[in-house]
PDB file of N, CA and C in Angstrom:
ATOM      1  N   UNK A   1     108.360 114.359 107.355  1.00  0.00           N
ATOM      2  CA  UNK A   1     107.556 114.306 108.556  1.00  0.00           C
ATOM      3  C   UNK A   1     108.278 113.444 109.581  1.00  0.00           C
ATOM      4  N   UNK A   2     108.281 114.105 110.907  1.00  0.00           N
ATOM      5  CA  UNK A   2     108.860 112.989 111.882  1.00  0.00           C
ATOM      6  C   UNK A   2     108.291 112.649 112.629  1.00  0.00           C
ATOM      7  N   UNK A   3     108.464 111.731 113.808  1.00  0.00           N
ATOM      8  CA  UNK A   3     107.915 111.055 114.729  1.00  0.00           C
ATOM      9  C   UNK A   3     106.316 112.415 115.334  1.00  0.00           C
ATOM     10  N   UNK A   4     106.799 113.232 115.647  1.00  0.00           N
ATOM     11  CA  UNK A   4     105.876 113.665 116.337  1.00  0.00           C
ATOM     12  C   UNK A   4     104.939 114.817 115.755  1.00  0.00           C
ATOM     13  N   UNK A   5     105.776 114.973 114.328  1.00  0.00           N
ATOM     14  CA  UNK A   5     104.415 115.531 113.280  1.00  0.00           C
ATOM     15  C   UNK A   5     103.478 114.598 112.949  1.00  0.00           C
ATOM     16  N   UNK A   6     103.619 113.280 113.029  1.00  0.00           N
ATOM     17  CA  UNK A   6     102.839 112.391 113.012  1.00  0.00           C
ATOM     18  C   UNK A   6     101.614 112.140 114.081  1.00  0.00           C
ATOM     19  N   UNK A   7     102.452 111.784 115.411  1.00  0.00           N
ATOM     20  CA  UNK A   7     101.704 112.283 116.680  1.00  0.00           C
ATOM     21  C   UNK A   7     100.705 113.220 116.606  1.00  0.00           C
ATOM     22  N   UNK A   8     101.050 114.774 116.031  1.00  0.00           N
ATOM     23  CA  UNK A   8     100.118 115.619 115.981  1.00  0.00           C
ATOM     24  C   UNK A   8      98.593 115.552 115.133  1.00  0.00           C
ATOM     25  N   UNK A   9      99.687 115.167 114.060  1.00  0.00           N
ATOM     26  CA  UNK A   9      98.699 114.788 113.149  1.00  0.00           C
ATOM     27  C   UNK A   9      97.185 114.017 113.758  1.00  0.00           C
ATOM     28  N   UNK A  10      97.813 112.985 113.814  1.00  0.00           N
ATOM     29  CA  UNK A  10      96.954 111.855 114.592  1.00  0.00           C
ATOM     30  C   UNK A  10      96.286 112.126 115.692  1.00  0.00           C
ATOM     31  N   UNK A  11      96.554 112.765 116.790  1.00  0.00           N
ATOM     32  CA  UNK A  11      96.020 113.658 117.788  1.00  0.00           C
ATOM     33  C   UNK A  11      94.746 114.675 117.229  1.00  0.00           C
ATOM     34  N   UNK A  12      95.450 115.674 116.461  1.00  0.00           N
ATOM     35  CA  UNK A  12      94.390 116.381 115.780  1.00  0.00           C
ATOM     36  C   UNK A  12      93.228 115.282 115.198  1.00  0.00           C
ATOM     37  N   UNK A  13      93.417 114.499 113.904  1.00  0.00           N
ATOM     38  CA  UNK A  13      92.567 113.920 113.308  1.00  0.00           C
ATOM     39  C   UNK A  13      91.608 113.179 114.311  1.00  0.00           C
ATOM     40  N   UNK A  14      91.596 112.794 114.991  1.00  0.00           N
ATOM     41  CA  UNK A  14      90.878 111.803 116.171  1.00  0.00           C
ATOM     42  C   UNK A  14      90.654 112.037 117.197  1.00  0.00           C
ATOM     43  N   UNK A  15      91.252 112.893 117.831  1.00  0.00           N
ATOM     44  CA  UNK A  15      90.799 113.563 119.029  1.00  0.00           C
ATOM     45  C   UNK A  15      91.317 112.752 120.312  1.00  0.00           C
ATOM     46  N   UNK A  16      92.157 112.155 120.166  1.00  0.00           N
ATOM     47  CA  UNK A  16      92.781 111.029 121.215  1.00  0.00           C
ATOM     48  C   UNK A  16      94.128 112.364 122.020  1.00  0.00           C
ATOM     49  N   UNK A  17      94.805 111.904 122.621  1.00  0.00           N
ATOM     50  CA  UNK A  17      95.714 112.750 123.292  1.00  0.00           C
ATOM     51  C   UNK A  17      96.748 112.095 122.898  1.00  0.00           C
ATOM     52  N   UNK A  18      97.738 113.269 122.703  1.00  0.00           N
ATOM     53  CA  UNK A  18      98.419 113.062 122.430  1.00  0.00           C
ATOM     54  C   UNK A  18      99.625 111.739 122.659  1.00  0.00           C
ATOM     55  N   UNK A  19      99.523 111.744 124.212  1.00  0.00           N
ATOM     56  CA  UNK A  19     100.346 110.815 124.997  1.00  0.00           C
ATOM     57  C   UNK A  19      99.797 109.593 124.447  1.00  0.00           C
ATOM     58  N   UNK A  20      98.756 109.219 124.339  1.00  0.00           N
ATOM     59  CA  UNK A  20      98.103 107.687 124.104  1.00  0.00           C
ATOM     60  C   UNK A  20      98.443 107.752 122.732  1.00  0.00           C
ATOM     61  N   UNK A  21      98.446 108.916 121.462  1.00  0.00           N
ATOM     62  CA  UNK A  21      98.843 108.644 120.360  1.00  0.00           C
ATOM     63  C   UNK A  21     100.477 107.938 120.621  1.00  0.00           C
ATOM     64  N   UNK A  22     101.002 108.542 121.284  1.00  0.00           N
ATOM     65  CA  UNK A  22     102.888 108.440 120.917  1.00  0.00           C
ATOM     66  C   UNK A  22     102.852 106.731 121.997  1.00  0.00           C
ATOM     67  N   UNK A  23     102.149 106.615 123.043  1.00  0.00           N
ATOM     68  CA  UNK A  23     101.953 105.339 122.731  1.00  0.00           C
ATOM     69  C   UNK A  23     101.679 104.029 122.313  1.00  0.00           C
ATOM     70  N   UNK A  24     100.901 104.786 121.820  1.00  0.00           N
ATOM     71  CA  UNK A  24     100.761 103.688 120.699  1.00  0.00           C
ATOM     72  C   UNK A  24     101.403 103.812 119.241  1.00  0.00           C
ATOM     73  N   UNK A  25     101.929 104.241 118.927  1.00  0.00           N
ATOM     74  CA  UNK A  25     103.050 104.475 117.777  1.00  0.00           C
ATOM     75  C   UNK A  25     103.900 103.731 118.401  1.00  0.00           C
ATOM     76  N   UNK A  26     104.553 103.795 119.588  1.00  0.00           N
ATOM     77  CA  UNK A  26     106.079 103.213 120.062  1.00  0.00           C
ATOM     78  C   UNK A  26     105.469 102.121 120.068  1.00  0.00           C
ATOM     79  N   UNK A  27     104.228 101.388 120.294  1.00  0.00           N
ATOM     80  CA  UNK A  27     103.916  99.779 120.641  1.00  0.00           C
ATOM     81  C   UNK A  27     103.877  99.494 119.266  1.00  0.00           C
ATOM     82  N   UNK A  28     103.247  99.720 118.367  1.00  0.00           N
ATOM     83  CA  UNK A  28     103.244  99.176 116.741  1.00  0.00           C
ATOM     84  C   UNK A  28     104.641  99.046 116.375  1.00  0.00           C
ATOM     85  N   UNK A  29     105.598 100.260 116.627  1.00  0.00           N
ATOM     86  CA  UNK A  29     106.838 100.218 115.979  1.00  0.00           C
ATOM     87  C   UNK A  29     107.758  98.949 116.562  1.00  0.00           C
ATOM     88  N   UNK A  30     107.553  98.970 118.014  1.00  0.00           N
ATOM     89  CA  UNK A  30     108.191  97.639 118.829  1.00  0.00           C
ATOM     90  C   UNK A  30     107.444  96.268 118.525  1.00  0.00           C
ATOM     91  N   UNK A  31     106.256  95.912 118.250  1.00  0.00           N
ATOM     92  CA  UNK A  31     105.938  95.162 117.324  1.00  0.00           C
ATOM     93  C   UNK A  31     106.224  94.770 116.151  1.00  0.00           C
ATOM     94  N   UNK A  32     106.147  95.529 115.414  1.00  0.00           N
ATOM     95  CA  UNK A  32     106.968  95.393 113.832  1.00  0.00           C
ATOM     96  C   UNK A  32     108.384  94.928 114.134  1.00  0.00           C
ATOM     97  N   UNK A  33     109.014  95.593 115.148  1.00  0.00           N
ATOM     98  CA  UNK A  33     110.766  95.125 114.937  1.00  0.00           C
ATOM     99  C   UNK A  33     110.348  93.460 116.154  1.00  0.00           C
ATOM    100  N   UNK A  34     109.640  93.253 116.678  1.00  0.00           N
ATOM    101  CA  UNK A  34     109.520  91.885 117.538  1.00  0.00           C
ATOM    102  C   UNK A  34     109.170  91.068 116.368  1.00  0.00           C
ATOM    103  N   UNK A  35     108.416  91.094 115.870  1.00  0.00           N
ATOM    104  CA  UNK A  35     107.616  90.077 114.764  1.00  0.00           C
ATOM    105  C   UNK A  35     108.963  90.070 113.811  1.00  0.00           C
ATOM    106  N   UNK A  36     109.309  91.001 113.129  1.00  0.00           N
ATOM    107  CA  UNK A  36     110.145  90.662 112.125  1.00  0.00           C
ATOM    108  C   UNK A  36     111.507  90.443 112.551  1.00  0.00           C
ATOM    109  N   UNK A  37     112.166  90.477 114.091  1.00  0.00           N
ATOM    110  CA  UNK A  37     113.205  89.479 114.275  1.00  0.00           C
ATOM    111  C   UNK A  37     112.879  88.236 114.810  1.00  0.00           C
ATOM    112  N   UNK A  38     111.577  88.372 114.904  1.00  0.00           N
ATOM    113  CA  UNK A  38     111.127  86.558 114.978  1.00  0.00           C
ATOM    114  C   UNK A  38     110.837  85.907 114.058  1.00  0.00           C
ATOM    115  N   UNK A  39     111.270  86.505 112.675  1.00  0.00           N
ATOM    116  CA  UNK A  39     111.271  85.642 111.501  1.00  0.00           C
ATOM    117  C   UNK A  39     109.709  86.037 110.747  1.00  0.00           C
ATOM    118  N   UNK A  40     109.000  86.830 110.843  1.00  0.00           N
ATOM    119  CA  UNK A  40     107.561  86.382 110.338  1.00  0.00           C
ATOM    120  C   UNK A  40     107.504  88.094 109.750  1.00  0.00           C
ATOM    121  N   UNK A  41     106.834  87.795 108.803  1.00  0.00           N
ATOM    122  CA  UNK A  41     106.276  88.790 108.593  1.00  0.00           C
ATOM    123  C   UNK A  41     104.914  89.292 108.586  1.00  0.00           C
ATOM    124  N   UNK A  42     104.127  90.784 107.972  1.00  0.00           N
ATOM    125  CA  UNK A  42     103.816  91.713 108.134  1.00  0.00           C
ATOM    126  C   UNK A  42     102.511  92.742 107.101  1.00  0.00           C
ATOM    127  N   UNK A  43     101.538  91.669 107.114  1.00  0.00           N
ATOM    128  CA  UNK A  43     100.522  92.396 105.911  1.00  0.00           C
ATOM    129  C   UNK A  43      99.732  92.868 106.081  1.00  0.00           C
ATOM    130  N   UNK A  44      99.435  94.279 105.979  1.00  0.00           N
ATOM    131  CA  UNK A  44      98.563  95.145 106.084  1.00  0.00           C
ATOM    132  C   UNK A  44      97.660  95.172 104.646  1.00  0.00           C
ATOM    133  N   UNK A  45      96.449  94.790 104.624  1.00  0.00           N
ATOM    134  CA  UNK A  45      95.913  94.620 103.213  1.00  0.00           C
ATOM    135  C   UNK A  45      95.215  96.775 103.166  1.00  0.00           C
ATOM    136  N   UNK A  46      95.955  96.785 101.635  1.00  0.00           N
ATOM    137  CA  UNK A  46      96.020  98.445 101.131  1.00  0.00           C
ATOM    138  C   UNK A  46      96.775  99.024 101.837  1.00  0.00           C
ATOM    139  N   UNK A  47      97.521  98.745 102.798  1.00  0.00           N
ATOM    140  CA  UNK A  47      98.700  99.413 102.760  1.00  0.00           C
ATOM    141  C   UNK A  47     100.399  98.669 102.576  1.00  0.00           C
ATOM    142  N   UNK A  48     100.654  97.942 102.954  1.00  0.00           N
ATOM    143  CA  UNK A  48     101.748  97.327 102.621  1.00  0.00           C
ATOM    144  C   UNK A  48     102.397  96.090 103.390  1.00  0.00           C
ATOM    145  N   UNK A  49     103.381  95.521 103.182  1.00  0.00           N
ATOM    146  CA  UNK A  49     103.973  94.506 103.735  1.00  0.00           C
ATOM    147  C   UNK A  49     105.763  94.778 104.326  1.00  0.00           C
ATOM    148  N   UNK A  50     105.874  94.832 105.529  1.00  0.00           N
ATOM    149  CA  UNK A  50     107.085  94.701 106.701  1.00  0.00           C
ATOM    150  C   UNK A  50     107.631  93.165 106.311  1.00  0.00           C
ATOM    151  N   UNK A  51     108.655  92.785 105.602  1.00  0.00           N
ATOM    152  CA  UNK A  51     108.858  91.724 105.297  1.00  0.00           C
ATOM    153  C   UNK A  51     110.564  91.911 106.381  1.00  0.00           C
ATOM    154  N   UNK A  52     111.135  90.604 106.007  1.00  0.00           N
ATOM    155  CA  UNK A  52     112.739  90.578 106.067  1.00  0.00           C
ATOM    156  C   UNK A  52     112.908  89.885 104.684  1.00  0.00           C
ATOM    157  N   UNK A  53     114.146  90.519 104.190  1.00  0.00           N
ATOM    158  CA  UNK A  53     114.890  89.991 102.727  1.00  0.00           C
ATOM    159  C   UNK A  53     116.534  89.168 103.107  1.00  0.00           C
ATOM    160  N   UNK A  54     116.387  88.544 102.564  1.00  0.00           N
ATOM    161  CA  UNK A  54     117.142  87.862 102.822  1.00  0.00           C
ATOM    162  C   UNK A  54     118.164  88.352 101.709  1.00  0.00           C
ATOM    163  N   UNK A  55     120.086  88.824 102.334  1.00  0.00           N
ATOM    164  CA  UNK A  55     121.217  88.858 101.729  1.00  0.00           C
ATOM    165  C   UNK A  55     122.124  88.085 102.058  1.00  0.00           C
ATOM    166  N   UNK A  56     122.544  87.369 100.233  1.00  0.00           N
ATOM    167  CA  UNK A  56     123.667  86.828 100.328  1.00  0.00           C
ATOM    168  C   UNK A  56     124.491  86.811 100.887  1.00  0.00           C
ATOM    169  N   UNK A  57     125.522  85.622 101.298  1.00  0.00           N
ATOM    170  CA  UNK A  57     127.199  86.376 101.974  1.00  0.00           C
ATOM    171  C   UNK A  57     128.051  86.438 100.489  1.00  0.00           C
ATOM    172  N   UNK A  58     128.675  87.697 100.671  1.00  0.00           N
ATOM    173  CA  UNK A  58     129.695  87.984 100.064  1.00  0.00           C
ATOM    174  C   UNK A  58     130.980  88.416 100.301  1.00  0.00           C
ATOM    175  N   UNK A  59     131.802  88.507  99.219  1.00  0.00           N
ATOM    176  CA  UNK A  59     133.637  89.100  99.679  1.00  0.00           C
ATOM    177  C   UNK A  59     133.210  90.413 100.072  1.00  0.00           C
ATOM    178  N   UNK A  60     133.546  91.401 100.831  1.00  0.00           N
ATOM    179  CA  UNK A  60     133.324  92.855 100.750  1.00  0.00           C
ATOM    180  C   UNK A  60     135.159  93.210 100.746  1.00  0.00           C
ATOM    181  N   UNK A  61     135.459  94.493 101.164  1.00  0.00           N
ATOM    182  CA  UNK A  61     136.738  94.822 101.375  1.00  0.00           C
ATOM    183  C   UNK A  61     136.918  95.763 102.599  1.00  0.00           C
ATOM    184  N   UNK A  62     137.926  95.458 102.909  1.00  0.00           N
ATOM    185  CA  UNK A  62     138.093  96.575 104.208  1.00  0.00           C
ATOM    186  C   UNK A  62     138.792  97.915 103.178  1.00  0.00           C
ATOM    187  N   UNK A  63     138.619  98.932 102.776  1.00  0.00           N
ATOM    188  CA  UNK A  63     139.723  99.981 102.379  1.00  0.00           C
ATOM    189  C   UNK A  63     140.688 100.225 102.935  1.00  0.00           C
ATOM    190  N   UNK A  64     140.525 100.355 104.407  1.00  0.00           N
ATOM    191  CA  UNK A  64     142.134 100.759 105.020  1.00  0.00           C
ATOM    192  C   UNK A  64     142.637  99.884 105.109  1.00  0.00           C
ATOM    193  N   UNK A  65     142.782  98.687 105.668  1.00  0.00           N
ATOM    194  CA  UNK A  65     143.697  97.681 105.033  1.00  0.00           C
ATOM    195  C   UNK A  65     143.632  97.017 103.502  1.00  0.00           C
ATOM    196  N   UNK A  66     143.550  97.389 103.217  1.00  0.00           N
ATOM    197  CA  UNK A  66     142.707  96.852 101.627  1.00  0.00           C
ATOM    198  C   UNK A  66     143.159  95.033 101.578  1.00  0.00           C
ATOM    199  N   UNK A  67     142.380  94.660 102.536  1.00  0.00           N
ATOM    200  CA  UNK A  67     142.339  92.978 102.618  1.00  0.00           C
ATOM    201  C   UNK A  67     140.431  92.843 102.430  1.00  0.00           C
ATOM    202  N   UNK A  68     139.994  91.571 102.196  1.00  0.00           N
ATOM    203  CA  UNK A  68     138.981  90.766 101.548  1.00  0.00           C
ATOM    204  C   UNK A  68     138.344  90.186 103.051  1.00  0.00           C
ATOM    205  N   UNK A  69     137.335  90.653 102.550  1.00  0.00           N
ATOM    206  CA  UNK A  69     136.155  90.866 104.594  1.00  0.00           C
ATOM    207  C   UNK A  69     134.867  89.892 104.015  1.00  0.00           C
ATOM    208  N   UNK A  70     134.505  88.686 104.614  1.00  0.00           N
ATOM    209  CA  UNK A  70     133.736  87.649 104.193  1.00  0.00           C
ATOM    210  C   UNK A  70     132.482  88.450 105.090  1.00  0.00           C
ATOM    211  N   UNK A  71     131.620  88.797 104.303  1.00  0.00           N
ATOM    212  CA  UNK A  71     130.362  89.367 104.719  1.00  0.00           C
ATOM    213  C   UNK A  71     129.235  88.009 104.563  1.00  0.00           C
ATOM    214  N   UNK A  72     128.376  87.708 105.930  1.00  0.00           N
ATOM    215  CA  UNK A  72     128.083  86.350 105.757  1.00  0.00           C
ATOM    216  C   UNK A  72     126.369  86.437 105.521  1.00  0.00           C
ATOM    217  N   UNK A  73     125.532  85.349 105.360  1.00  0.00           N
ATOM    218  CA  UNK A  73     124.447  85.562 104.499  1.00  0.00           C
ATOM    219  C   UNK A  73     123.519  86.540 105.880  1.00  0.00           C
ATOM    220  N   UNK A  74     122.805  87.494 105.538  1.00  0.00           N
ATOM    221  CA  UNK A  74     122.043  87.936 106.233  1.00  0.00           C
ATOM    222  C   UNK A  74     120.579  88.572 105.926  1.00  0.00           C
ATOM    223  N   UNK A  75     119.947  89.115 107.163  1.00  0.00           N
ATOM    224  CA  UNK A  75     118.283  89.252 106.738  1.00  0.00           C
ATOM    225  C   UNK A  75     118.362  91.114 107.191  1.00  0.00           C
ATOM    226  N   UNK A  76     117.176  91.739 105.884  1.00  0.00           N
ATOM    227  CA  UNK A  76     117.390  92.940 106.774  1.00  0.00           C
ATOM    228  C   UNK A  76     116.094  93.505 106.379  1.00  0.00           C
ATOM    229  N   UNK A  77     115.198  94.629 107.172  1.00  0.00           N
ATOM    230  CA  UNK A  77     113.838  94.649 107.049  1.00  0.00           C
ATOM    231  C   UNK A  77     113.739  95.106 106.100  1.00  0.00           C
ATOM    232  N   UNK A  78     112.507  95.538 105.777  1.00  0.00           N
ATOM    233  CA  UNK A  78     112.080  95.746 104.208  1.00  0.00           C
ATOM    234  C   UNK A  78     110.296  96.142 104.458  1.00  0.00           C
ATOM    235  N   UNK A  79     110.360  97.321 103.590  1.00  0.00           N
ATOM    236  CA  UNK A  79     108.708  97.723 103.435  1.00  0.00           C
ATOM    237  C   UNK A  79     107.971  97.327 101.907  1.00  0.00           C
ATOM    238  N   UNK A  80     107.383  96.562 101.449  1.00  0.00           N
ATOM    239  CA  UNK A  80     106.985  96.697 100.387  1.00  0.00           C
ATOM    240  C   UNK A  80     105.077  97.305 100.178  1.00  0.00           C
ATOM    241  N   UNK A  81     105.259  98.543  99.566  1.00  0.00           N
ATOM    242  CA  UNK A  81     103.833  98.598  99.761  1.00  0.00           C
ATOM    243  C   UNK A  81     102.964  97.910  98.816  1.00  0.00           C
ATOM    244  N   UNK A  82     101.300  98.066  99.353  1.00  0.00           N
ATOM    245  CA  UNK A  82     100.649  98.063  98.752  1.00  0.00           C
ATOM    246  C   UNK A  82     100.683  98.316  97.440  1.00  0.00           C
ATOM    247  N   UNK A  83      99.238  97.393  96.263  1.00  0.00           N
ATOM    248  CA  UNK A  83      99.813  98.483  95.024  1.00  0.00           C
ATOM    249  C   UNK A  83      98.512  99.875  95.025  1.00  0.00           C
ATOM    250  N   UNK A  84      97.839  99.806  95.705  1.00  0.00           N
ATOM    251  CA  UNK A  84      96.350 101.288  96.608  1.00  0.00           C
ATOM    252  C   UNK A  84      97.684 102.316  96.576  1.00  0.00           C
ATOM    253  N   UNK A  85      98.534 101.987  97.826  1.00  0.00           N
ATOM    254  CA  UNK A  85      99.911 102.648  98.117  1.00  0.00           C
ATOM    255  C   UNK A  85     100.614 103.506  97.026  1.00  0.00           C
ATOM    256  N   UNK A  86     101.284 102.590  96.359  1.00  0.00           N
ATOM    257  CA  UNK A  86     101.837 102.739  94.904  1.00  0.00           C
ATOM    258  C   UNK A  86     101.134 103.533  94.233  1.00  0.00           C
ATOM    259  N   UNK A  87      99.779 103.366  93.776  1.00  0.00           N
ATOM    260  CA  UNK A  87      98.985 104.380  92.950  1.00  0.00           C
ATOM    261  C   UNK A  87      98.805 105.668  93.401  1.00  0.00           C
ATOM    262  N   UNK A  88      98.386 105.726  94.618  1.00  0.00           N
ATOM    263  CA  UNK A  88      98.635 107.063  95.108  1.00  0.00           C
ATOM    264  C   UNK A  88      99.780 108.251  95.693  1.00  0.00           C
ATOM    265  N   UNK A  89     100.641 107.570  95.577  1.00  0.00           N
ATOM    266  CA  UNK A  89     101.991 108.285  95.076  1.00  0.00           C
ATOM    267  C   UNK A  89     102.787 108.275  93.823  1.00  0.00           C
ATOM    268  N   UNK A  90     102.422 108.044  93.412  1.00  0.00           N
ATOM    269  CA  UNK A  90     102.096 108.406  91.878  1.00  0.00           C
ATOM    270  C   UNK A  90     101.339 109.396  90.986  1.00  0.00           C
ATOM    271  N   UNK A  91     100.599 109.697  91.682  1.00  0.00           N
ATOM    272  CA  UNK A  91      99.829 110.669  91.715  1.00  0.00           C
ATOM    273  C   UNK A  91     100.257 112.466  91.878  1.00  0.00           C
ATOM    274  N   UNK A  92     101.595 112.313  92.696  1.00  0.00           N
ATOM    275  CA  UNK A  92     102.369 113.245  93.201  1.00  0.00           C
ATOM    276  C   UNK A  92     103.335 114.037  92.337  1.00  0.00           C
ATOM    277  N   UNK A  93     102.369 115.363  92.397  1.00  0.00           N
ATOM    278  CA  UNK A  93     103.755 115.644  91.103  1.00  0.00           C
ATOM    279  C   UNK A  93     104.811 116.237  91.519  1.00  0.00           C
ATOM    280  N   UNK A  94     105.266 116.932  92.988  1.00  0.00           N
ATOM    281  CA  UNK A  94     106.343 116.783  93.715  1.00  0.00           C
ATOM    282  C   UNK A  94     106.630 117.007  94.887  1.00  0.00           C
ATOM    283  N   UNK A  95     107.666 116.225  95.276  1.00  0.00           N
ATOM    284  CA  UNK A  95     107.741 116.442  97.119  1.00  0.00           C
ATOM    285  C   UNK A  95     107.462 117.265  98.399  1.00  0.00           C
ATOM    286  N   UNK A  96     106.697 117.473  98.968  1.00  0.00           N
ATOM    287  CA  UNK A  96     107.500 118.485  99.980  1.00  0.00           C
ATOM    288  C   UNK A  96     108.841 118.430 100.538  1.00  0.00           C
ATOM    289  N   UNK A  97     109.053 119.828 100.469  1.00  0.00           N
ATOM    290  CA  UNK A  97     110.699 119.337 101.456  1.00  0.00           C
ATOM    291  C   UNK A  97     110.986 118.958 102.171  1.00  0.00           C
ATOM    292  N   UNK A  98     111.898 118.356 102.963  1.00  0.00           N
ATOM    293  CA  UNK A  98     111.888 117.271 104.240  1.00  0.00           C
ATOM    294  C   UNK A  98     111.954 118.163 105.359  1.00  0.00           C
ATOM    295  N   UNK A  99     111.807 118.311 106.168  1.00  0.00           N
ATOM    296  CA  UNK A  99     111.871 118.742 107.607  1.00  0.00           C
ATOM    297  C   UNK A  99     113.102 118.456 108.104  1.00  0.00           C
ATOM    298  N   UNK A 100     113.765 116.963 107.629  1.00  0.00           N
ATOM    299  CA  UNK A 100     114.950 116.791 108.271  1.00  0.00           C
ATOM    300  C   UNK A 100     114.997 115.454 108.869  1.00  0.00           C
ATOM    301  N   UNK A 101     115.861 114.859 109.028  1.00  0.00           N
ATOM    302  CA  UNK A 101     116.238 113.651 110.306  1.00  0.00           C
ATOM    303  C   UNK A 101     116.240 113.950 111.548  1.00  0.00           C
ATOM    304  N   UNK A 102     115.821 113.039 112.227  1.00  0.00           N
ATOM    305  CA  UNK A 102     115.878 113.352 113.780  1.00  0.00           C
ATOM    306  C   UNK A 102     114.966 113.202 114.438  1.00  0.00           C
ATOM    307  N   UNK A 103     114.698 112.725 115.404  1.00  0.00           N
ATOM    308  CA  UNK A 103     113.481 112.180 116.583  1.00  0.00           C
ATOM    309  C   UNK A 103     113.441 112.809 117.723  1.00  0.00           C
ATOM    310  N   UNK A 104     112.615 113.707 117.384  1.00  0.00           N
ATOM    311  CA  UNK A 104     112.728 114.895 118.710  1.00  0.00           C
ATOM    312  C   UNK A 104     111.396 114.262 120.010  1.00  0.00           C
ATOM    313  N   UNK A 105     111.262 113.046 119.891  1.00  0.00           N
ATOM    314  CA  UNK A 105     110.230 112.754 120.773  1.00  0.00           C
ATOM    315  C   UNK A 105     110.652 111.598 121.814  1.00  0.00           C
TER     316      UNK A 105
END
């Protein structure tokens, strides 16, 4: 599902228009990335938690020069859901097929 099967979705289910749906999707999503590069995170109780995880620095390698690349400690977002979440995909006995990548909105 992408950005604006979602939109629809949401449009249909509620009866809001569309435009005010996809705005307000872009304000939650720009929220989530404001809050979590301001260090804080993100709990939605039954559905899940927008955290940042924190990675080590490590040696990495460059291949084409094959020299030793100091990768330094860093933070990168992270969804952990709910366990409501969890149970109900679980439930799933298999995927639909993807539609694909891409943000046609």
């Amino acid at each position: 599902m992408r950005k604006a099967d979602l939109v629809n979705q949401i449009a249909e289910k509620t009866g809001i228009p569309k435009v005010d749906v996809l705005v307000t999707l872009e304000t939650m999503f720009k929220e989530v990335k404001d809050t979590l590069s301001g260090g804080e995170n993100i709990y939605i109780r039954g559905f899940g938690s927008f955290i940042t995880k924190k990675r080590a620095a490590k040696i990495g390698r460059n291949i084409k020069k094959n020299v030793a690349v100091h990768i330094p400690e860093h933070y990168i977002p992270a969804f952990k859901p709910a366990k409501e979440f969890v149970a109900e995909v679980k439930k799933l006995k298999e995927p639909k097929p993807d539609s694909g990548p891409g943000d046609d909105l």
